[in-house]
N, C-alpha and C. Protein backbone atom coordinates (compact mmCIF):
# COMPACT_ATOMS: atom_id res chain seq x y z
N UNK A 1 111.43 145.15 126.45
CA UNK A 1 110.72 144.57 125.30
C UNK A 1 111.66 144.54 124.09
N UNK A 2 111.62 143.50 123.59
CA UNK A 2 112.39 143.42 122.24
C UNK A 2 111.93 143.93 120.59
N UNK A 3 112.73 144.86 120.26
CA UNK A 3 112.04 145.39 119.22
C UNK A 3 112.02 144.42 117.94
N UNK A 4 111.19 145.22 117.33
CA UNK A 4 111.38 143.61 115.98
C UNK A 4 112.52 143.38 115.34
N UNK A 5 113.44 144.60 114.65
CA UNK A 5 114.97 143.90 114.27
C UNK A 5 115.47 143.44 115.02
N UNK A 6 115.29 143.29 116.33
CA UNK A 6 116.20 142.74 117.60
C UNK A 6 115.29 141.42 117.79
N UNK A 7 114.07 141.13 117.30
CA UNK A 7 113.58 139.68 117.48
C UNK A 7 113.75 139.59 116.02
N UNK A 8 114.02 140.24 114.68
CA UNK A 8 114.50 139.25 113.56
C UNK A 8 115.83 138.94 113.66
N UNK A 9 116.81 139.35 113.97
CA UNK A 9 117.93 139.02 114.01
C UNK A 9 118.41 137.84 115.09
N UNK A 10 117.38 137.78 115.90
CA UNK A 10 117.69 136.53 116.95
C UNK A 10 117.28 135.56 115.84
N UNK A 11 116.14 135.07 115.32
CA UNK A 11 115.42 134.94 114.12
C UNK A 11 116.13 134.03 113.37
N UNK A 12 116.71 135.40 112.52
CA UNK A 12 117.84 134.94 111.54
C UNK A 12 119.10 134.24 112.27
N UNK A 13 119.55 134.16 113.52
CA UNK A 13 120.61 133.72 113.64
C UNK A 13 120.59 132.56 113.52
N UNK A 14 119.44 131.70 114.81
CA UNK A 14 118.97 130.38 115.53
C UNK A 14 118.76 129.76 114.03
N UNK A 15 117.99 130.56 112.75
CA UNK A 15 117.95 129.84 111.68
C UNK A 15 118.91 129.18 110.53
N UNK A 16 120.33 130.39 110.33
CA UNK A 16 121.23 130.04 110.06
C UNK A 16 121.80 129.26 110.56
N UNK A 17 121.86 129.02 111.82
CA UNK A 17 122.87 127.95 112.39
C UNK A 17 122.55 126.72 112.47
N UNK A 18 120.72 126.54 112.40
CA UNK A 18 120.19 125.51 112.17
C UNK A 18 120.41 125.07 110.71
N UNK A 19 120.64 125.47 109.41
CA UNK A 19 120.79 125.86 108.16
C UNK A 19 122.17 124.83 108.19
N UNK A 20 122.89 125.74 108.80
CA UNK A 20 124.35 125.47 108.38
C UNK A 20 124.89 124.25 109.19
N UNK A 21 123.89 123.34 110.12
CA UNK A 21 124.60 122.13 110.41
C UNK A 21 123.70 121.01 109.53
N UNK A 22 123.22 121.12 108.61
CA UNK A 22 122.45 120.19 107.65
C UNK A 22 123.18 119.35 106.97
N UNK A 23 123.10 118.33 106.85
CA UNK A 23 123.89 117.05 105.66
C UNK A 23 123.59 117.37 104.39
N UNK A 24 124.75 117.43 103.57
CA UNK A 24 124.42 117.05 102.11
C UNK A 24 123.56 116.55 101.49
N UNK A 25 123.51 115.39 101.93
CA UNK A 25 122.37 114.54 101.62
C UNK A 25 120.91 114.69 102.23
N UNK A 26 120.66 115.12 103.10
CA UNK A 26 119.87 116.10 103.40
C UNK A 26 118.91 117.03 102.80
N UNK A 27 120.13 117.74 102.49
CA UNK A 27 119.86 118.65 101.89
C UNK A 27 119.56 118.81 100.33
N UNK A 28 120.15 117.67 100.07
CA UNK A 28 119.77 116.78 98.26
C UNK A 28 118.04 116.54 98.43
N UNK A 29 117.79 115.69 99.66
CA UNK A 29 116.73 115.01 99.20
C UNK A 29 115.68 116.19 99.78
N UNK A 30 115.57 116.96 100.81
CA UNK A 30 114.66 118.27 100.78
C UNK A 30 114.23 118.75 99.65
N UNK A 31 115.70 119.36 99.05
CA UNK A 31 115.19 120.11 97.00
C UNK A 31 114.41 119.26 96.59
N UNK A 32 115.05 117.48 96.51
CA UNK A 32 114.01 116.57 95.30
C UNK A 32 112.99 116.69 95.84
N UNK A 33 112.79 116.57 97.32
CA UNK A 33 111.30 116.55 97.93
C UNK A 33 110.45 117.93 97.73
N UNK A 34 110.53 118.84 97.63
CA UNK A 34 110.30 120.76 97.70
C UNK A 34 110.06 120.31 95.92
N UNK A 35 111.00 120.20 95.09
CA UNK A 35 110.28 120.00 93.45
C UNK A 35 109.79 119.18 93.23
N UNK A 36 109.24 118.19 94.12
CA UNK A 36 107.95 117.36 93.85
C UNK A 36 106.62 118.20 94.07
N UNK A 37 107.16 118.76 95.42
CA UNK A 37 105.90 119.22 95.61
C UNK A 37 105.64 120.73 94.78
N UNK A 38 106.46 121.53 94.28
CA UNK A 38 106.04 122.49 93.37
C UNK A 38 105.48 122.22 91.63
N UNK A 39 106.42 120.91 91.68
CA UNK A 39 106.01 120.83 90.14
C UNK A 39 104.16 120.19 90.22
N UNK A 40 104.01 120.04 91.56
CA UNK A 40 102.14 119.62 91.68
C UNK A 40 101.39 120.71 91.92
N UNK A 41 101.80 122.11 92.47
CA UNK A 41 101.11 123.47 92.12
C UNK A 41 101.21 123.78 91.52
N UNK A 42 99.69 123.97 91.05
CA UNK A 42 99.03 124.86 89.98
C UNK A 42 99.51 126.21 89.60
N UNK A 43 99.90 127.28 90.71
CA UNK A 43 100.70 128.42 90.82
C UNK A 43 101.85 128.02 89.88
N UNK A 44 102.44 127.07 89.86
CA UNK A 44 104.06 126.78 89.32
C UNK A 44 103.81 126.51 88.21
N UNK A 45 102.72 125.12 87.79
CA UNK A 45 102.64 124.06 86.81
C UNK A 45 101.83 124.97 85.71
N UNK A 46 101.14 126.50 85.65
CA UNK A 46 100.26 126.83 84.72
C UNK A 46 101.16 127.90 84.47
N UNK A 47 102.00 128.24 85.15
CA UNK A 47 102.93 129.44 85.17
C UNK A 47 103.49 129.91 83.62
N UNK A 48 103.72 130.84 83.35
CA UNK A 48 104.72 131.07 82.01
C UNK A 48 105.75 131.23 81.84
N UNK A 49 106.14 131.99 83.21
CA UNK A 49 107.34 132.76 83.61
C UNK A 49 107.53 132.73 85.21
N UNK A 50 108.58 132.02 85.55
CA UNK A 50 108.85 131.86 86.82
C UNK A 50 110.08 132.58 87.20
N UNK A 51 110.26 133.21 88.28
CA UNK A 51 111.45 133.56 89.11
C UNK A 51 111.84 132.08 90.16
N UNK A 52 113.11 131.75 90.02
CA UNK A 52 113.51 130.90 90.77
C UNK A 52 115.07 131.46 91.84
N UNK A 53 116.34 130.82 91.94
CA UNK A 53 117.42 131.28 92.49
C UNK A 53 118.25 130.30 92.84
N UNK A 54 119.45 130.28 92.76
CA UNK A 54 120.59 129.66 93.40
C UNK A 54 120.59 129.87 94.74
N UNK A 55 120.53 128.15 95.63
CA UNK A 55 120.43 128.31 96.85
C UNK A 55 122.08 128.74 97.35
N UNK A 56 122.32 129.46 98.76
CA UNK A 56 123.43 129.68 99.23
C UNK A 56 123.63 129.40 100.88
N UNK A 57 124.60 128.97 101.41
CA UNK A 57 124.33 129.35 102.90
C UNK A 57 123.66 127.98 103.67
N UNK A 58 123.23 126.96 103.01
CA UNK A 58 121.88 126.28 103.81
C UNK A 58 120.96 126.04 102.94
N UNK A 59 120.18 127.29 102.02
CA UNK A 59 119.19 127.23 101.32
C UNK A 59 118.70 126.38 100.81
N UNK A 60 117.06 125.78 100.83
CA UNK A 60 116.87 125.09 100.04
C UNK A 60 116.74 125.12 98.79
N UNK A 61 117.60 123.88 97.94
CA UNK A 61 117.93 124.03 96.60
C UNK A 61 116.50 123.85 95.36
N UNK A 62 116.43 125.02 94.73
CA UNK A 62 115.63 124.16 93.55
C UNK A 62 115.98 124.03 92.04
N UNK A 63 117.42 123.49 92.24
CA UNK A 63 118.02 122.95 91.20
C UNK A 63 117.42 121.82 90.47
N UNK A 64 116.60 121.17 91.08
CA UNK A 64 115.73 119.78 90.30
C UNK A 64 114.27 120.78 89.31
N UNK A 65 114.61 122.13 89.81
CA UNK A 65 113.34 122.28 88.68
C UNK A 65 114.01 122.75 87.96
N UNK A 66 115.08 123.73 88.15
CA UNK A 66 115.92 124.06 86.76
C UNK A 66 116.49 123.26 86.06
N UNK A 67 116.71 121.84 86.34
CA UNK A 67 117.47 120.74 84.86
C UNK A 67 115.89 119.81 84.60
N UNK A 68 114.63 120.11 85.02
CA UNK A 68 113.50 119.26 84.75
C UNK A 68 113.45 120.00 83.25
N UNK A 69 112.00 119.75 82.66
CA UNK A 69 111.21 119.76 81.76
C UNK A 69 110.85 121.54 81.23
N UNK A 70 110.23 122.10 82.27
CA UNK A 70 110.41 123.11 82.30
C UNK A 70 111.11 124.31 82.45
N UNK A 71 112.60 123.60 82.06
CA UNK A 71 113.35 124.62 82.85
C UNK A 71 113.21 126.17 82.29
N UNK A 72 113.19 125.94 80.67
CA UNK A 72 113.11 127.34 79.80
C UNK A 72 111.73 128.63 80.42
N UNK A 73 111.18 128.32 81.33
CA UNK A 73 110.10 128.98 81.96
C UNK A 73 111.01 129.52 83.04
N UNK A 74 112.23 129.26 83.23
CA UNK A 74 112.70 129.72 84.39
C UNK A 74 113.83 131.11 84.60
N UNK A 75 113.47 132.21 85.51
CA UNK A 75 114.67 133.21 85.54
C UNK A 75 115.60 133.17 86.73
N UNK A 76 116.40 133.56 87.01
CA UNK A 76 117.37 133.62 87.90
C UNK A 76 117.79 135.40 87.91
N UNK A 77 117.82 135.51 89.61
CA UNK A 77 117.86 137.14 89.59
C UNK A 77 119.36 137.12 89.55
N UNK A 78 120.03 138.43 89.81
CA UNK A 78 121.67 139.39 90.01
C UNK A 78 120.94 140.68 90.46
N UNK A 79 121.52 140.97 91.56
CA UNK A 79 121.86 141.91 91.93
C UNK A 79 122.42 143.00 91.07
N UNK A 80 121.49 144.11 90.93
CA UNK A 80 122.67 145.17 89.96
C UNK A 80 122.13 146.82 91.26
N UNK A 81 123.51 146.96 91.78
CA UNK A 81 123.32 147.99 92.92
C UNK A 81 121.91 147.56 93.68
N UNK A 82 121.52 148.36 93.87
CA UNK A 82 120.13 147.87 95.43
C UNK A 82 119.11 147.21 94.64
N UNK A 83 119.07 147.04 93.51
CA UNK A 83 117.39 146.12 93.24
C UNK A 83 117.89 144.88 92.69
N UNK A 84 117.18 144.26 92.48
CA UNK A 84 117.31 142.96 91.33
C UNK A 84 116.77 142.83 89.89
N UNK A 85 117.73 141.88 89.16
CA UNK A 85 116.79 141.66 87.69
C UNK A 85 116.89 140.34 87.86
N UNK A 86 116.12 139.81 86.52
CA UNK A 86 115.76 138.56 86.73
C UNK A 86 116.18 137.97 85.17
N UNK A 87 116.94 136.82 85.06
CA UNK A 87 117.96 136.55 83.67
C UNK A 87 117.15 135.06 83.45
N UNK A 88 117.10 135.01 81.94
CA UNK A 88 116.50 134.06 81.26
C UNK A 88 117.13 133.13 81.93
N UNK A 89 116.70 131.69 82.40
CA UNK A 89 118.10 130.47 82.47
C UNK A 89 117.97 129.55 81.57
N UNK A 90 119.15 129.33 81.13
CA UNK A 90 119.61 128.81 79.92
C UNK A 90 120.52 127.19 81.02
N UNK A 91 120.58 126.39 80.04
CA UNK A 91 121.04 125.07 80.90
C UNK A 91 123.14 125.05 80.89
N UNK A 92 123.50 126.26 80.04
CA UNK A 92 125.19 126.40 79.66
C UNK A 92 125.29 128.06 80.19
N UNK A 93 124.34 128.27 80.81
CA UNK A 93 124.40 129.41 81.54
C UNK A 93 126.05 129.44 82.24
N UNK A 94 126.60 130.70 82.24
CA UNK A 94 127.63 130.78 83.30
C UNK A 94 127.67 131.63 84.28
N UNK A 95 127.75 131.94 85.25
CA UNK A 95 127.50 132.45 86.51
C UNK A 95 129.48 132.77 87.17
N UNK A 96 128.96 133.43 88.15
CA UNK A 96 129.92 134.50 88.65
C UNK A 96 129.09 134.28 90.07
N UNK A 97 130.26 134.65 91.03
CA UNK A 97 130.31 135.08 92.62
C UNK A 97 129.72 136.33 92.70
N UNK A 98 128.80 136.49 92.72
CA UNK A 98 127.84 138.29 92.81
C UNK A 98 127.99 138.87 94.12
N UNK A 99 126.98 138.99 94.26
CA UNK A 99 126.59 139.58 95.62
C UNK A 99 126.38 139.11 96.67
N UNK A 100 127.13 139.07 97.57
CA UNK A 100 126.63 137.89 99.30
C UNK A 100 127.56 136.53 98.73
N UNK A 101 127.72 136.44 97.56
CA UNK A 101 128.25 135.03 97.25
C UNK A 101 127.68 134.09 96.84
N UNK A 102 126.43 134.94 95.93
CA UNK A 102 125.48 133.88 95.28
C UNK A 102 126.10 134.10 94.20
N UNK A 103 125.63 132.65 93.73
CA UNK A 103 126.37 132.68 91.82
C UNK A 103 125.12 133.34 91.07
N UNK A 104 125.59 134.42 90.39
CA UNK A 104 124.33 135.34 89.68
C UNK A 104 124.96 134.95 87.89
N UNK A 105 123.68 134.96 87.18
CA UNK A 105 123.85 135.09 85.52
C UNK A 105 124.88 136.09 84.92
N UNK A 106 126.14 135.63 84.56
CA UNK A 106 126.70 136.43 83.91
C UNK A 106 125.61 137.04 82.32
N UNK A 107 125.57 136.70 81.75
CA UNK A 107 124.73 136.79 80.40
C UNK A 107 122.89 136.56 80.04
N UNK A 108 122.63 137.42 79.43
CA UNK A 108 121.39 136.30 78.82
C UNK A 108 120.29 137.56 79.03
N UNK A 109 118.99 136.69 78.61
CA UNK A 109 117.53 137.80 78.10
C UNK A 109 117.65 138.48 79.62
N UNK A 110 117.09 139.55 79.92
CA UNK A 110 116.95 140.18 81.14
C UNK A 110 115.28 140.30 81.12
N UNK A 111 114.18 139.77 81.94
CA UNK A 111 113.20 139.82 82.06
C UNK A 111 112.37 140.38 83.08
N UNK A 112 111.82 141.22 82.56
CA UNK A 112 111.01 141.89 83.71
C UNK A 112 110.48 141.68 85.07
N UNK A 113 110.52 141.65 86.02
CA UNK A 113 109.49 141.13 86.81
C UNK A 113 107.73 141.42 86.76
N UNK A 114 107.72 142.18 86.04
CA UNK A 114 106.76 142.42 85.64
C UNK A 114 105.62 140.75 84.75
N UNK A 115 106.65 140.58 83.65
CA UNK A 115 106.64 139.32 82.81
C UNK A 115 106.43 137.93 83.38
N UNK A 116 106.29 138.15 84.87
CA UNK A 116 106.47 136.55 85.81
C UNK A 116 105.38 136.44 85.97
N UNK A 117 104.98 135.41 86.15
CA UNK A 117 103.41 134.99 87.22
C UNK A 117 103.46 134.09 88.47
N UNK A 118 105.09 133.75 88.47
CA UNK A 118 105.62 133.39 90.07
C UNK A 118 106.87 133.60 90.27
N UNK A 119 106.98 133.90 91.82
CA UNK A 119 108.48 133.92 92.20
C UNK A 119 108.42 133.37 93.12
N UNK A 120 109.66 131.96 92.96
CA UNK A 120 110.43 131.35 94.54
C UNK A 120 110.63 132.16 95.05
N UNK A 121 110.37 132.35 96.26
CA UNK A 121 111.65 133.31 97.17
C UNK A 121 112.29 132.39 98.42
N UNK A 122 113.32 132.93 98.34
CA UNK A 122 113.60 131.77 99.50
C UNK A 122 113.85 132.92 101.04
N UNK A 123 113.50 131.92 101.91
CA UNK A 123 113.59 132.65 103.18
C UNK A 123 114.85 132.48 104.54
N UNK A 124 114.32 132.62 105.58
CA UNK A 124 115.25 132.45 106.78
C UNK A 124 113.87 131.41 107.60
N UNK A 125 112.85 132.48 107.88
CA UNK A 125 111.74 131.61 108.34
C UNK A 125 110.61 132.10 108.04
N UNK A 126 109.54 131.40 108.05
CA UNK A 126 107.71 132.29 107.88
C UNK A 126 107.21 131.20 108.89
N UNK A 127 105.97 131.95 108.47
CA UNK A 127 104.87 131.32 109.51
C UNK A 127 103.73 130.73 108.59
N UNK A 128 102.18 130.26 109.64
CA UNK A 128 101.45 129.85 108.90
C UNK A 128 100.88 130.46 108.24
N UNK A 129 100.67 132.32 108.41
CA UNK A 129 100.18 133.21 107.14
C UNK A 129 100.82 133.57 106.18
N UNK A 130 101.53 133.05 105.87
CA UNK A 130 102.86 133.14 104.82
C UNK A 130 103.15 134.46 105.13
N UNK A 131 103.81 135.15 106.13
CA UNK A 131 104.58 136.07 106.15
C UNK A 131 105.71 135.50 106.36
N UNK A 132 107.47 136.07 105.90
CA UNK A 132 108.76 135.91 105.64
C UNK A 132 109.55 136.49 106.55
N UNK A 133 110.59 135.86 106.41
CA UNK A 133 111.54 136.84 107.31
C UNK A 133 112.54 136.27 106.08
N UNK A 134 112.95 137.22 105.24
CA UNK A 134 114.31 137.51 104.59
C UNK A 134 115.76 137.42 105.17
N UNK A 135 117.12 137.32 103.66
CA UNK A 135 118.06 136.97 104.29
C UNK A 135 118.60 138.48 105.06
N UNK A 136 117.61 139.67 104.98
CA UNK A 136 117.45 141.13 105.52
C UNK A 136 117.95 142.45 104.63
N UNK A 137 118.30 142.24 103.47
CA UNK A 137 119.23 142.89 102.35
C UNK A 137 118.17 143.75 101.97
N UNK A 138 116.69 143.59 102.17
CA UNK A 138 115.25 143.95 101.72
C UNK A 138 114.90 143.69 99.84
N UNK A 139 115.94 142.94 99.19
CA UNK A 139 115.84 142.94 98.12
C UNK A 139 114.77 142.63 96.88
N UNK A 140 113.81 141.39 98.03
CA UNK A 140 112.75 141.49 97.27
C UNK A 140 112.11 142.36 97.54
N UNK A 141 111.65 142.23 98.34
CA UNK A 141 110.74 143.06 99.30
C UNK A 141 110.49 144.74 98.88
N UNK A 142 112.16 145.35 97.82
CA UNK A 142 111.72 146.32 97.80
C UNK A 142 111.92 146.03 95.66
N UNK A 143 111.96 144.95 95.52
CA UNK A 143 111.45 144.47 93.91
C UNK A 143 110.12 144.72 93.12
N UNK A 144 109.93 143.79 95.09
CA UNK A 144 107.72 144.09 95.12
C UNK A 144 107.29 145.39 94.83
N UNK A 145 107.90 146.17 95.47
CA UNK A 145 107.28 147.04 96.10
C UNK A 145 107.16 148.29 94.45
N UNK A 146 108.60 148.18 94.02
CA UNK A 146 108.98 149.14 92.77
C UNK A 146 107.93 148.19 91.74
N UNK A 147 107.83 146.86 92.01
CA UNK A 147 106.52 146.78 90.65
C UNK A 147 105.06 146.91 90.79
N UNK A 148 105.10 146.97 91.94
CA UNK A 148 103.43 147.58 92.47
C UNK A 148 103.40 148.37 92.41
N UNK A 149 104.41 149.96 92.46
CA UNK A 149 104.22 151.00 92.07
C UNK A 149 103.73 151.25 90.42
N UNK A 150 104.67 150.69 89.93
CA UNK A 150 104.45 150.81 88.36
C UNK A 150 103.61 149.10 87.14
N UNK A 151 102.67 148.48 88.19
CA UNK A 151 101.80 148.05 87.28
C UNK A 151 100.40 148.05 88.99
N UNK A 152 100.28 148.76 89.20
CA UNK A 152 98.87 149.66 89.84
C UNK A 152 98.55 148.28 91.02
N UNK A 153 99.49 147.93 91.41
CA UNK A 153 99.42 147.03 92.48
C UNK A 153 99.34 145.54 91.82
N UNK A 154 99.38 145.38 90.56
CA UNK A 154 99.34 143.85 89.91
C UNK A 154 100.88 143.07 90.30
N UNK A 155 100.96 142.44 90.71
CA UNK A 155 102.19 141.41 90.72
C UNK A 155 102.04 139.61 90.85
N UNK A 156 103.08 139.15 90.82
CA UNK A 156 103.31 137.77 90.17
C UNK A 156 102.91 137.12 91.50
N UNK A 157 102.41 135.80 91.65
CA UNK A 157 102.52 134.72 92.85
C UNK A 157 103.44 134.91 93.50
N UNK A 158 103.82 135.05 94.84
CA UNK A 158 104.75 134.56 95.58
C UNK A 158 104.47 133.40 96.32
N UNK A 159 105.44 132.63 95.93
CA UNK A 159 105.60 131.26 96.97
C UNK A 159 107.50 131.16 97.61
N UNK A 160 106.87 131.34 98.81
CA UNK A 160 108.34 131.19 99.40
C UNK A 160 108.47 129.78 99.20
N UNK A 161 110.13 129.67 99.34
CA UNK A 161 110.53 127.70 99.99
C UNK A 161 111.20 127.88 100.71
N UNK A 162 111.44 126.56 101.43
CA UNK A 162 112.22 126.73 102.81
C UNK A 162 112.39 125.10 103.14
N UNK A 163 112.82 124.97 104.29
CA UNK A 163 112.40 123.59 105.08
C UNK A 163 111.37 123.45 105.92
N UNK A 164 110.56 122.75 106.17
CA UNK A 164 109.95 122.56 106.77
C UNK A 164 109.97 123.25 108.20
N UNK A 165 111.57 122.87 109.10
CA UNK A 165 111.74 123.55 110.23
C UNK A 165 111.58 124.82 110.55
N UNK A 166 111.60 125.47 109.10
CA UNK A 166 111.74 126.63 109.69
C UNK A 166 110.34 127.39 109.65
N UNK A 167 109.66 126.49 109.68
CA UNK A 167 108.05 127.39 110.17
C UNK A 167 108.45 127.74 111.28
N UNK A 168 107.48 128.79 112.23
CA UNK A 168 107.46 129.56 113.51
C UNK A 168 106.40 129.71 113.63
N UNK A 169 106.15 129.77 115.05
CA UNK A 169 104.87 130.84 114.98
C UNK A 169 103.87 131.72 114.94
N UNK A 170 105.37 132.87 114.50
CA UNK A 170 104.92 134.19 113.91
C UNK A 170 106.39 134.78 113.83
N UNK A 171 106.37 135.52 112.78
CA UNK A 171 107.45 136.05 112.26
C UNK A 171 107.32 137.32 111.95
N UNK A 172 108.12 138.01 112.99
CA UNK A 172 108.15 139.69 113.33
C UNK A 172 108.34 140.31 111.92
N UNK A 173 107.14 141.23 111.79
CA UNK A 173 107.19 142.38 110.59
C UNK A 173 107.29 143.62 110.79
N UNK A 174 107.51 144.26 109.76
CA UNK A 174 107.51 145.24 109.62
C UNK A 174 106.88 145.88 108.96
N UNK A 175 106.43 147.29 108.37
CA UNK A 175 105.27 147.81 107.68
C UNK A 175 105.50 147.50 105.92
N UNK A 176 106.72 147.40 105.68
CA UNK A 176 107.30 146.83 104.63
C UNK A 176 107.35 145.95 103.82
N UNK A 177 107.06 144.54 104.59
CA UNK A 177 107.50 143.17 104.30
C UNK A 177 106.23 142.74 103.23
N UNK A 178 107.04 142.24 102.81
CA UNK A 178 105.86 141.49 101.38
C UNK A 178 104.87 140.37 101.94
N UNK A 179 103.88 140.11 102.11
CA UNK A 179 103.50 139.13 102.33
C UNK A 179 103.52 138.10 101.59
N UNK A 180 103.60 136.44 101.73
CA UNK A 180 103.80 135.64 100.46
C UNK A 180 102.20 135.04 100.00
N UNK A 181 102.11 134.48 98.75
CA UNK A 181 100.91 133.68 98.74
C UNK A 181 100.60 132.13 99.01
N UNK A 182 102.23 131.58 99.12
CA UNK A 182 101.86 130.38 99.63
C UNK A 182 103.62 130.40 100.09
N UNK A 183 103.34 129.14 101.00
CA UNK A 183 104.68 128.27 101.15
C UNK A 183 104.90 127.34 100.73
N UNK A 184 106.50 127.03 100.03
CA UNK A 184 105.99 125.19 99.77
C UNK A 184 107.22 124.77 100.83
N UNK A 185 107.57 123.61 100.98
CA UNK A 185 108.29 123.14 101.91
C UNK A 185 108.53 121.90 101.06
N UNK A 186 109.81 120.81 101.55
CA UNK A 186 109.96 119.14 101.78
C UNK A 186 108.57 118.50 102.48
N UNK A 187 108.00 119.30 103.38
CA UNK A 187 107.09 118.66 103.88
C UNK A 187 105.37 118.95 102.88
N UNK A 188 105.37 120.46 103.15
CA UNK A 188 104.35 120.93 102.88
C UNK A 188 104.01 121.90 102.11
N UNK A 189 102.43 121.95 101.67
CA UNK A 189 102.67 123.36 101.03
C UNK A 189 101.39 124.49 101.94
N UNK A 190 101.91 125.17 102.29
CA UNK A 190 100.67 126.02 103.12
C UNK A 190 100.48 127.53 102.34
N UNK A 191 98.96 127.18 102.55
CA UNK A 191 98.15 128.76 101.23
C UNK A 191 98.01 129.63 102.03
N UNK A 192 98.32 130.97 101.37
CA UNK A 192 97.92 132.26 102.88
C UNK A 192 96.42 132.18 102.70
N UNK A 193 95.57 132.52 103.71
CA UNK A 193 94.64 132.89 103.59
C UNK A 193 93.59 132.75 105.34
C-alpha cells in the first residue's frame, strides 16, 4: 500500500512535468483567463486585502491582477526562515531570487496575515472539495495554522489557482493540510462545500 507522501510525491511529480511542458502562450492566456474569472468573485472583488504571489516553475500566473485596477489591495509573500510574510505590492516594487527561486519583495509595508480577507494560493493539484496538495515546503499550511492559533480560529478566504488539469480525484492528506474555500481555475471556479 502506498503511503500518502509516497502518493503525494508521485502527485507532485506527474504534475510538474505536466507544468513544465506548457507553452508560453498558454500559459499567458490561462492567467488572462484565471483573472477574469477572479476579478468576478465576490471573495476577491469585496476583498480589502488580498494575498496573491509570483508564479514559478509552471505556475499559474496572476500577474493580470497585479497591473489591473486593484492592484494596491494586493500583498506578495517572502519567505523569512520557515514562515512567510506578506509585502504591500507596489507597481516599482523590486524583487530578488528568494527562496526556491521565487522573486520575493525586497522592500515595502509588511502586512499581517491576519489583515487579509483572501489568499491565492497556488498549488500542484486539488480536488473537487478544495483540498490541495502544495509545492510540499508546508509554508502555508503552517501560516494557517500560526494565525488560527493567535486570532481563535478566524482566518482570511482561501482560494487556491491552478489549471484546470490539475483537478484529481482526490488528493492525499494529511492531518495538517489546510483545506481551501474555493478553487478558481482558466476553466472554473469550484466552492468547497
Amino acid at each position: 500500500m502506498t503511503s500518502v507522501a509516497d502518493a503525494k510525491a508521485q502527485l507532485r511529480s506527474a504534475m510538474r512535468a505536466r507544468r513544465s511542458g506548457l507553452d508560453p502562450a498558454d500559459v499567458a492566456a490561462a492567467g488572462a483567463a484565471l483573472a477574469q474569472r477572479l476579478e468576478s468573485l465576490p471573495l476577491i472583488t469585496e476583498a480589502r486585502r488580498v494575498a496573491a504571489y509570483r508564479a514559478v516553475r509552471g505556475e499559474i500566473p496572476v500577474d493580470a491582477l497585479l497591473h489591473g485596477a486593484g492592484r494596491q489591495r494586493y500583498t506578495l509573500p517572502r519567505v523569512v526562515g520557515d514562515h512567510l510574510e506578506f509585502v504591500a505590492w507596489r507597481r516599482d516594487q523590486k524583487f530578488v531570487s528568494g527562496a526556491f527561486g521565487i522573486p520575493e519583495p525586497v522592500d515595502g509595508e509588511v502586512v499581517a496575515l491576519a489583515d487579509h480577507d483572501a489568499v491565492l494560493v497556488p498549488l500542484i493539484a486539488f480536488d473537487g472539495r478544495c483540498r490541495r496538495l502544495g509545492q510540499g515546503g508546508g509554508f502555508y499550511d503552517r501560516a494557517l495554522a500560526r494565525l488560527g492559533s493567535v486570532t481563535g480560529g478566524q482566518r482570511p478566504v482561501l482560494v487556491g489557482v491552478a489549471y484546470g488539469f490539475q483537478q484529481v480525484d482526490r488528493v492525499p492528506q494529511e492531518p495538517w493540510d489546510v483545506p481551501l474555500d474555493a478553487v478558481a481555475t482558466d476553466r472554473d471556479i469550484i466552492l468547497a462545500g
